[in-house]
PDB file of N, CA and C in Angstrom:
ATOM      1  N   UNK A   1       5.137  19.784   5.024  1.00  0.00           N
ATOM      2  CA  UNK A   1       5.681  18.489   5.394  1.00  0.00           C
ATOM      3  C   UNK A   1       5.100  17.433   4.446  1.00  0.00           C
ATOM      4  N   UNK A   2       6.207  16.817   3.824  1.00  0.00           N
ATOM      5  CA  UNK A   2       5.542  15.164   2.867  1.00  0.00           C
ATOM      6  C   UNK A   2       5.428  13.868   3.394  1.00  0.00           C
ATOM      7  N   UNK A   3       4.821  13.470   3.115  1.00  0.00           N
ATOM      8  CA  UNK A   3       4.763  11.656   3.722  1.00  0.00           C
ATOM      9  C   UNK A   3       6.205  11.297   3.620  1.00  0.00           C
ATOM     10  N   UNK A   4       6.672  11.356   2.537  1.00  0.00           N
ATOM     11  CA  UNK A   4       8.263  11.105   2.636  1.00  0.00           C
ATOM     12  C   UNK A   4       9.503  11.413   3.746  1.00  0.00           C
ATOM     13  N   UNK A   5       9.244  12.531   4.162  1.00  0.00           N
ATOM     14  CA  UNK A   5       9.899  13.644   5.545  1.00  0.00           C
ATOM     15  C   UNK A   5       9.366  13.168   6.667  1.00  0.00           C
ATOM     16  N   UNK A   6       8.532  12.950   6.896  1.00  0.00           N
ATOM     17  CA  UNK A   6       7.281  11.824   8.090  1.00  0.00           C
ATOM     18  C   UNK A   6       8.110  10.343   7.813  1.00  0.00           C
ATOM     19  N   UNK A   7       8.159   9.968   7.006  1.00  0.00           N
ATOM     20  CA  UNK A   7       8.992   8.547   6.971  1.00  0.00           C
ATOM     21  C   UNK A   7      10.087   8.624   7.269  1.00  0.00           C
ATOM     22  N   UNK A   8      11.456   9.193   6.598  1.00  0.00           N
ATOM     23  CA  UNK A   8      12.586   9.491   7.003  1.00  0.00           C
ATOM     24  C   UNK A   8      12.826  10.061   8.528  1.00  0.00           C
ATOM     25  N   UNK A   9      12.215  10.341   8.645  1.00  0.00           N
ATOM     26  CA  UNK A   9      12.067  11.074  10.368  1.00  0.00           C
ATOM     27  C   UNK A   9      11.883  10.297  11.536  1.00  0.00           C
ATOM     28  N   UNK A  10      11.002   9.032  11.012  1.00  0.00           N
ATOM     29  CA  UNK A  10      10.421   7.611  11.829  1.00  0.00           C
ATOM     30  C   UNK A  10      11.776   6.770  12.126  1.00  0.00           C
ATOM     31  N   UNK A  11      12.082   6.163  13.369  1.00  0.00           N
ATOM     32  CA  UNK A  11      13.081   5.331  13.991  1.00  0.00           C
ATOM     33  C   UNK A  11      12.354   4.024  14.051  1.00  0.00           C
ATOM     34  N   UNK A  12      11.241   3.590  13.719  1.00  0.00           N
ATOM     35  CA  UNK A  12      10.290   2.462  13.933  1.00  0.00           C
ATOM     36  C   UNK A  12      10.572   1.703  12.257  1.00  0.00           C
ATOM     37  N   UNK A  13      10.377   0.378  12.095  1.00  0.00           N
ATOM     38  CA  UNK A  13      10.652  -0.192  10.800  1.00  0.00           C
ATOM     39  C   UNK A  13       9.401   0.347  10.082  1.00  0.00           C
ATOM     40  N   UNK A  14       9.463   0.414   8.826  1.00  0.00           N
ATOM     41  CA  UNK A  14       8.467   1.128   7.860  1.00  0.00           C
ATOM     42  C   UNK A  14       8.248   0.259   7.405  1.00  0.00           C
ATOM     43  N   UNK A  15       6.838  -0.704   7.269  1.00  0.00           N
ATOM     44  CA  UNK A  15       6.452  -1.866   5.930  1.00  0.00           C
ATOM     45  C   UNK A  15       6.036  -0.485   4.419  1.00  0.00           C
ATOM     46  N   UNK A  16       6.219  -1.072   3.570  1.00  0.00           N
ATOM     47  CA  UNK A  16       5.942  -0.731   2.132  1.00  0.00           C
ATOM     48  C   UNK A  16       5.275  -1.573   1.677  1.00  0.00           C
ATOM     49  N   UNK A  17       5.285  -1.441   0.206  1.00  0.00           N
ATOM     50  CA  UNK A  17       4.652  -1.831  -1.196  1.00  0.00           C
ATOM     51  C   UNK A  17       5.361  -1.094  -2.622  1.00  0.00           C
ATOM     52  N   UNK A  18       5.164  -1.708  -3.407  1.00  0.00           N
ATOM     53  CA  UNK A  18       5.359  -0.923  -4.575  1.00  0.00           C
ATOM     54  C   UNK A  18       4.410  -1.167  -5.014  1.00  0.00           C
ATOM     55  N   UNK A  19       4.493  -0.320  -6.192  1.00  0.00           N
ATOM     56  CA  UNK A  19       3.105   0.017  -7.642  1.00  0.00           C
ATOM     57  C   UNK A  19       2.986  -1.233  -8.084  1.00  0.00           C
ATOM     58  N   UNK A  20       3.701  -2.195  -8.080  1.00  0.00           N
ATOM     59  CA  UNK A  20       3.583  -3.284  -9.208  1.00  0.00           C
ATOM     60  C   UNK A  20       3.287  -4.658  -8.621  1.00  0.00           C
ATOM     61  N   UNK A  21       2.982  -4.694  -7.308  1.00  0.00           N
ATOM     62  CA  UNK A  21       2.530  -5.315  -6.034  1.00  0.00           C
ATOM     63  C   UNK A  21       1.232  -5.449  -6.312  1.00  0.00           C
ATOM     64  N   UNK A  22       0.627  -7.195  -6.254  1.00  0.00           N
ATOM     65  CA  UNK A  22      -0.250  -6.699  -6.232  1.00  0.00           C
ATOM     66  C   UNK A  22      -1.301  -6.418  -5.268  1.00  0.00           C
ATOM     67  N   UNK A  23      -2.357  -6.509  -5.486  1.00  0.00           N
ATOM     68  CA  UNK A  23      -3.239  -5.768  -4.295  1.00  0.00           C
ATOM     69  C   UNK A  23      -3.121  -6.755  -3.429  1.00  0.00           C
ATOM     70  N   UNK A  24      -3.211  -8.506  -3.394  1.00  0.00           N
ATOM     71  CA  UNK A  24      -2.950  -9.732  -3.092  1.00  0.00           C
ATOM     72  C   UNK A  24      -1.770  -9.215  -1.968  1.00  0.00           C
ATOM     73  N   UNK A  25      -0.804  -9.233  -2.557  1.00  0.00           N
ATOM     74  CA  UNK A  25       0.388  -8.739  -1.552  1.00  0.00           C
ATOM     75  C   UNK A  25      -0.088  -8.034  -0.713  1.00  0.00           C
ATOM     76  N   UNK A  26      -0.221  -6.809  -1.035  1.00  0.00           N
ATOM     77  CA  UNK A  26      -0.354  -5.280  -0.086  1.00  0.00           C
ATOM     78  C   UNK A  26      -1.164  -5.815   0.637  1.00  0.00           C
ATOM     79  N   UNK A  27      -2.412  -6.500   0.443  1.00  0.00           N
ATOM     80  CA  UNK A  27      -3.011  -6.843   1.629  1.00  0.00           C
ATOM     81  C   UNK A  27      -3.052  -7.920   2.656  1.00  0.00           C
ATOM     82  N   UNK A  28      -1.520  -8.703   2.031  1.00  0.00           N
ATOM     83  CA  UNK A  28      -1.073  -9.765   3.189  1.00  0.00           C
ATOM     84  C   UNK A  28      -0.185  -9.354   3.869  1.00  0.00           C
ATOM     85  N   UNK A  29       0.459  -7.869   3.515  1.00  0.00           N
ATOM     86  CA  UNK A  29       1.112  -7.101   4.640  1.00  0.00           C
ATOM     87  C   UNK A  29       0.433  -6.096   5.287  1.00  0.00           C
ATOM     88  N   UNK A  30      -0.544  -5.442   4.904  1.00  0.00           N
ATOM     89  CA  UNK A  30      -1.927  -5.162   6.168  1.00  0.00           C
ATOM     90  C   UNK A  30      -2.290  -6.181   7.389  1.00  0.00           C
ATOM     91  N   UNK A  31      -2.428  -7.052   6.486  1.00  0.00           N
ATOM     92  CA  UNK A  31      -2.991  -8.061   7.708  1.00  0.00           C
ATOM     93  C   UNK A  31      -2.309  -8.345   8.873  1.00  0.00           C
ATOM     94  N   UNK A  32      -0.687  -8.872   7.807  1.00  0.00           N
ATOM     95  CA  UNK A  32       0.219  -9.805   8.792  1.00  0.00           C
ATOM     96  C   UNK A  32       0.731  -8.411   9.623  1.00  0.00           C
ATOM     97  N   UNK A  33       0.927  -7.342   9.574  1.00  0.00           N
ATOM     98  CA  UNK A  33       1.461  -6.479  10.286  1.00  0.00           C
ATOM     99  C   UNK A  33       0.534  -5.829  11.343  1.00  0.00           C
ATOM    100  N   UNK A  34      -0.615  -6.136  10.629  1.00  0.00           N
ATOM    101  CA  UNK A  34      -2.265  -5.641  11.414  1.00  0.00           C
ATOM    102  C   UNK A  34      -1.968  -3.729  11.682  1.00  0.00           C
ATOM    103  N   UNK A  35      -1.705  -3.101  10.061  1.00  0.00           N
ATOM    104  CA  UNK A  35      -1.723  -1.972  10.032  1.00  0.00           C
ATOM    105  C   UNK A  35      -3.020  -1.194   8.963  1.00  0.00           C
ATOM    106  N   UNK A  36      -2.781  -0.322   8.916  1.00  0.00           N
ATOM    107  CA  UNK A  36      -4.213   0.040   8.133  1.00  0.00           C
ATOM    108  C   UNK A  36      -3.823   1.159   6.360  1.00  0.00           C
ATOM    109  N   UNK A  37      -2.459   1.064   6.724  1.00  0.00           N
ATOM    110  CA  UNK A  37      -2.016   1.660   5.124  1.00  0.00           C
ATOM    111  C   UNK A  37      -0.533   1.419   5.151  1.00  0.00           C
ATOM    112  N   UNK A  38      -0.476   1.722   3.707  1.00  0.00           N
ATOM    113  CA  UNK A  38       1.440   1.367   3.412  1.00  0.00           C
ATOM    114  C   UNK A  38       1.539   2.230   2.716  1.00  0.00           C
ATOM    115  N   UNK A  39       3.164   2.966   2.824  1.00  0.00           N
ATOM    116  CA  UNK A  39       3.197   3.927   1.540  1.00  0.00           C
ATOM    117  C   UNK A  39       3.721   2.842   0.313  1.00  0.00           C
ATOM    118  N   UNK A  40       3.325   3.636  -1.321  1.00  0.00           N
ATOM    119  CA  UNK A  40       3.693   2.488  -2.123  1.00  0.00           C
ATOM    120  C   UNK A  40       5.026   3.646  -2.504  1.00  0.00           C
ATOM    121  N   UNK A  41       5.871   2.614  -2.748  1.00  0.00           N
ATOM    122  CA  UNK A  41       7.278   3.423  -3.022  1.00  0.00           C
ATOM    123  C   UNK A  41       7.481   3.109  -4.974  1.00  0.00           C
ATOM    124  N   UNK A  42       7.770   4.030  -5.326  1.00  0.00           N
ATOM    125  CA  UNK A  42       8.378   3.869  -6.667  1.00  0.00           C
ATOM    126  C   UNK A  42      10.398   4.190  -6.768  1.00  0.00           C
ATOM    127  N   UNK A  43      10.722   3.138  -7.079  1.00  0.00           N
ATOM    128  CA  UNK A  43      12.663   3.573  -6.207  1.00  0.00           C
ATOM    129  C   UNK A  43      12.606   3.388  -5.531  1.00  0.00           C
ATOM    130  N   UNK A  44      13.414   4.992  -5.061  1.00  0.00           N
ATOM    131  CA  UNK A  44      13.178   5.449  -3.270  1.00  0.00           C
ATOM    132  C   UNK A  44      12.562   6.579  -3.710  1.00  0.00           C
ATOM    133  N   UNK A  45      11.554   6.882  -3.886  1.00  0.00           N
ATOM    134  CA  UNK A  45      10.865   7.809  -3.543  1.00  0.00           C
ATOM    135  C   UNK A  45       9.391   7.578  -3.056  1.00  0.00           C
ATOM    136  N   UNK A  46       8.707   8.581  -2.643  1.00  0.00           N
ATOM    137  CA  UNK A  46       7.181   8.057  -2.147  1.00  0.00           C
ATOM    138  C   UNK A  46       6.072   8.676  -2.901  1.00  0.00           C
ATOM    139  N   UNK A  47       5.421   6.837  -3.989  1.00  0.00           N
ATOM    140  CA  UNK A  47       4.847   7.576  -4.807  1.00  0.00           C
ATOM    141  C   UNK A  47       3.007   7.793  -4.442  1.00  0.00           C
ATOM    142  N   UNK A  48       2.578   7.486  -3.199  1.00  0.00           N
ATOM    143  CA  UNK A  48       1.433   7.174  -2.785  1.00  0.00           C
ATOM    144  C   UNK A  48       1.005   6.692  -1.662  1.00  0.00           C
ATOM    145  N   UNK A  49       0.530   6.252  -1.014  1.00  0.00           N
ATOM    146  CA  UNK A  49      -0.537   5.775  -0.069  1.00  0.00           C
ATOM    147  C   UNK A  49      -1.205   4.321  -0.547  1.00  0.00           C
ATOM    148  N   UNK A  50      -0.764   3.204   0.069  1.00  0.00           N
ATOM    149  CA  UNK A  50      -2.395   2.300  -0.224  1.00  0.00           C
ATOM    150  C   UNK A  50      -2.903   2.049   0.802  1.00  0.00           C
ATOM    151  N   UNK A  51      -4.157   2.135   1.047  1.00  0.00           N
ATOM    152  CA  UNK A  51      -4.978   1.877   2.617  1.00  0.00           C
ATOM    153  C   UNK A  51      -6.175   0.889   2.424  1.00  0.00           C
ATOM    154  N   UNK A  52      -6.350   0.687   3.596  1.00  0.00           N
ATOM    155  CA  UNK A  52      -7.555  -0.156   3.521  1.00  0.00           C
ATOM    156  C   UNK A  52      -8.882   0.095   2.835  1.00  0.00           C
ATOM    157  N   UNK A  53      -8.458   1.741   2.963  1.00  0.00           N
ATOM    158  CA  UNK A  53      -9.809   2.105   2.079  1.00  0.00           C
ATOM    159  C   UNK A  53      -9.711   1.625   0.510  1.00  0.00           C
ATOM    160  N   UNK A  54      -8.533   1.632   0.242  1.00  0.00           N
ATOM    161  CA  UNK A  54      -8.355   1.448  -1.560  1.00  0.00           C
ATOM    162  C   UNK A  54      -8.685   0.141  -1.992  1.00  0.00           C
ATOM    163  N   UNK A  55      -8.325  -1.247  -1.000  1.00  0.00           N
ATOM    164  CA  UNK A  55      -9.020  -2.391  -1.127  1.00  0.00           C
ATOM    165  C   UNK A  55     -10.168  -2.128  -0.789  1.00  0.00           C
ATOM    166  N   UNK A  56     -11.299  -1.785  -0.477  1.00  0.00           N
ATOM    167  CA  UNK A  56     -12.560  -1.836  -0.429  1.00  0.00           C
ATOM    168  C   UNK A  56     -12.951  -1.342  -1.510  1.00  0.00           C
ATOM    169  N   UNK A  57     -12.954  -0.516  -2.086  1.00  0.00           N
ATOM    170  CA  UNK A  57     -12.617   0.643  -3.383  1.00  0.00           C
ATOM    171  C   UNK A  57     -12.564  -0.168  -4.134  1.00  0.00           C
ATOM    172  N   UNK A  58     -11.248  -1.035  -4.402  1.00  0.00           N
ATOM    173  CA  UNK A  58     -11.142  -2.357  -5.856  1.00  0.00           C
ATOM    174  C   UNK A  58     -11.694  -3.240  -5.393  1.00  0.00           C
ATOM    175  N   UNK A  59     -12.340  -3.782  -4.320  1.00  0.00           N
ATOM    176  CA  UNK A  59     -13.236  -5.034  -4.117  1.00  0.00           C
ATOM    177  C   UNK A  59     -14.398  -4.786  -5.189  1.00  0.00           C
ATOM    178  N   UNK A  60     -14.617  -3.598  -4.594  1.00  0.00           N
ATOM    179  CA  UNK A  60     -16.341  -2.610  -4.628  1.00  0.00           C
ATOM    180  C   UNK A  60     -16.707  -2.412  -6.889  1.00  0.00           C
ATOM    181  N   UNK A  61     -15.141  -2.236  -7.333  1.00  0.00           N
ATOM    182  CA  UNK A  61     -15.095  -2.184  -8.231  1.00  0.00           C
ATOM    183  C   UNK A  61     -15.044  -3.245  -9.428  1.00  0.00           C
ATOM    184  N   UNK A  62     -13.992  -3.568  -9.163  1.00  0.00           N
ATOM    185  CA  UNK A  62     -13.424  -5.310  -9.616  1.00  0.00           C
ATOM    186  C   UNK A  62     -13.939  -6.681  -9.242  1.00  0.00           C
ATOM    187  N   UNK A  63     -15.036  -6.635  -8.322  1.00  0.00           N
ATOM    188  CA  UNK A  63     -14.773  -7.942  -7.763  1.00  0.00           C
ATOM    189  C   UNK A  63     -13.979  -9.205  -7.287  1.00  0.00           C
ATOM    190  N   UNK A  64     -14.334 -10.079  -7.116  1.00  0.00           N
ATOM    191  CA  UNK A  64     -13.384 -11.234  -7.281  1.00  0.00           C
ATOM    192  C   UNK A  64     -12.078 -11.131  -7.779  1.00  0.00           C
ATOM    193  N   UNK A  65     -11.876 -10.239  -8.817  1.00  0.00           N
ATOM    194  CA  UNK A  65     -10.819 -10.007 -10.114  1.00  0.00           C
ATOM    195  C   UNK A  65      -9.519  -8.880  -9.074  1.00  0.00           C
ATOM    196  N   UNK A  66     -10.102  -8.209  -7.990  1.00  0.00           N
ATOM    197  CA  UNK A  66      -9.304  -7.267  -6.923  1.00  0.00           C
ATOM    198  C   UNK A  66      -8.620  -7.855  -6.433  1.00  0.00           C
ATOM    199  N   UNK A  67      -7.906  -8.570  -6.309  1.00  0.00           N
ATOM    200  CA  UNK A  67      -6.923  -9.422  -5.679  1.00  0.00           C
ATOM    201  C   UNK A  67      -5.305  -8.932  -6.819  1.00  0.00           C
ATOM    202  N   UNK A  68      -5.982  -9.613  -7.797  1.00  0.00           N
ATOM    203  CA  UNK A  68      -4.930  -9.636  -8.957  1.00  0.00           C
ATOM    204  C   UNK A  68      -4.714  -8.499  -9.650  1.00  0.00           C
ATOM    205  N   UNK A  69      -5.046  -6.992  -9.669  1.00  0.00           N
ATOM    206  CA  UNK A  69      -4.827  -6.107  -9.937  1.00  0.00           C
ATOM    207  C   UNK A  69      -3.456  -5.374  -9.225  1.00  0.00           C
ATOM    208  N   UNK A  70      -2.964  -4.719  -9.666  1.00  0.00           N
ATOM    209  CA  UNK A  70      -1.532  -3.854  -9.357  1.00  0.00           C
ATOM    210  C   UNK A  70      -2.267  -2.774  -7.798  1.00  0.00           C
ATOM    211  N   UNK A  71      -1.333  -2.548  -7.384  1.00  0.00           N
ATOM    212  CA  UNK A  71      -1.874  -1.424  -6.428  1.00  0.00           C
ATOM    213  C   UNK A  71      -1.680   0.251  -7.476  1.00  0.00           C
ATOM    214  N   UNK A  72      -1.404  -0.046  -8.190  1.00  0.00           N
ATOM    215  CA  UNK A  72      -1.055   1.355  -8.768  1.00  0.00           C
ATOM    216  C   UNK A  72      -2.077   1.714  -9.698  1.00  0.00           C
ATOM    217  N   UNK A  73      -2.952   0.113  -9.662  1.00  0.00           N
ATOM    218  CA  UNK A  73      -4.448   0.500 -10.427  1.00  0.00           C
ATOM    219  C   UNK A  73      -5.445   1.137  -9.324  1.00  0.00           C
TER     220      UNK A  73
END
């Protein structure tokens, strides 16, 4: 089973992201939705996962500068 088949399967609205989003975004739809990951879509297909863990991850890395980075970094 893929994250993709798990999505298509879901009757509930799906928030996203794409790769080119940046982390800024993705994490004002964490918040405002008060969820804890998004799949990031490339098209329509599903090219990843971003979670809360991955902003801590580019905080931890980038600093200050983690905001403005892509999620696909």
């Amino acid at each position: 089973m893929t994250i993709e088949s798990i999505l298509q399967a879901r009757s509930d609205e799906i928030y996203s992201c794409t790769a080119d989003m940046s982390v800024s975004q993705a994490v004002e739809i964490l918040a405002e939705k008060r969820i804890g990951a998004l799949p990031v879509l490339d098209g329509d297909h599903v090219a990843g996962i971003f979670s809360e863990r991955d902003v801590l991850h580019c905080v931890r890395r980038y600093g200050h500068e983690a905001m403005a980075k892509h999620v696909r970094d």
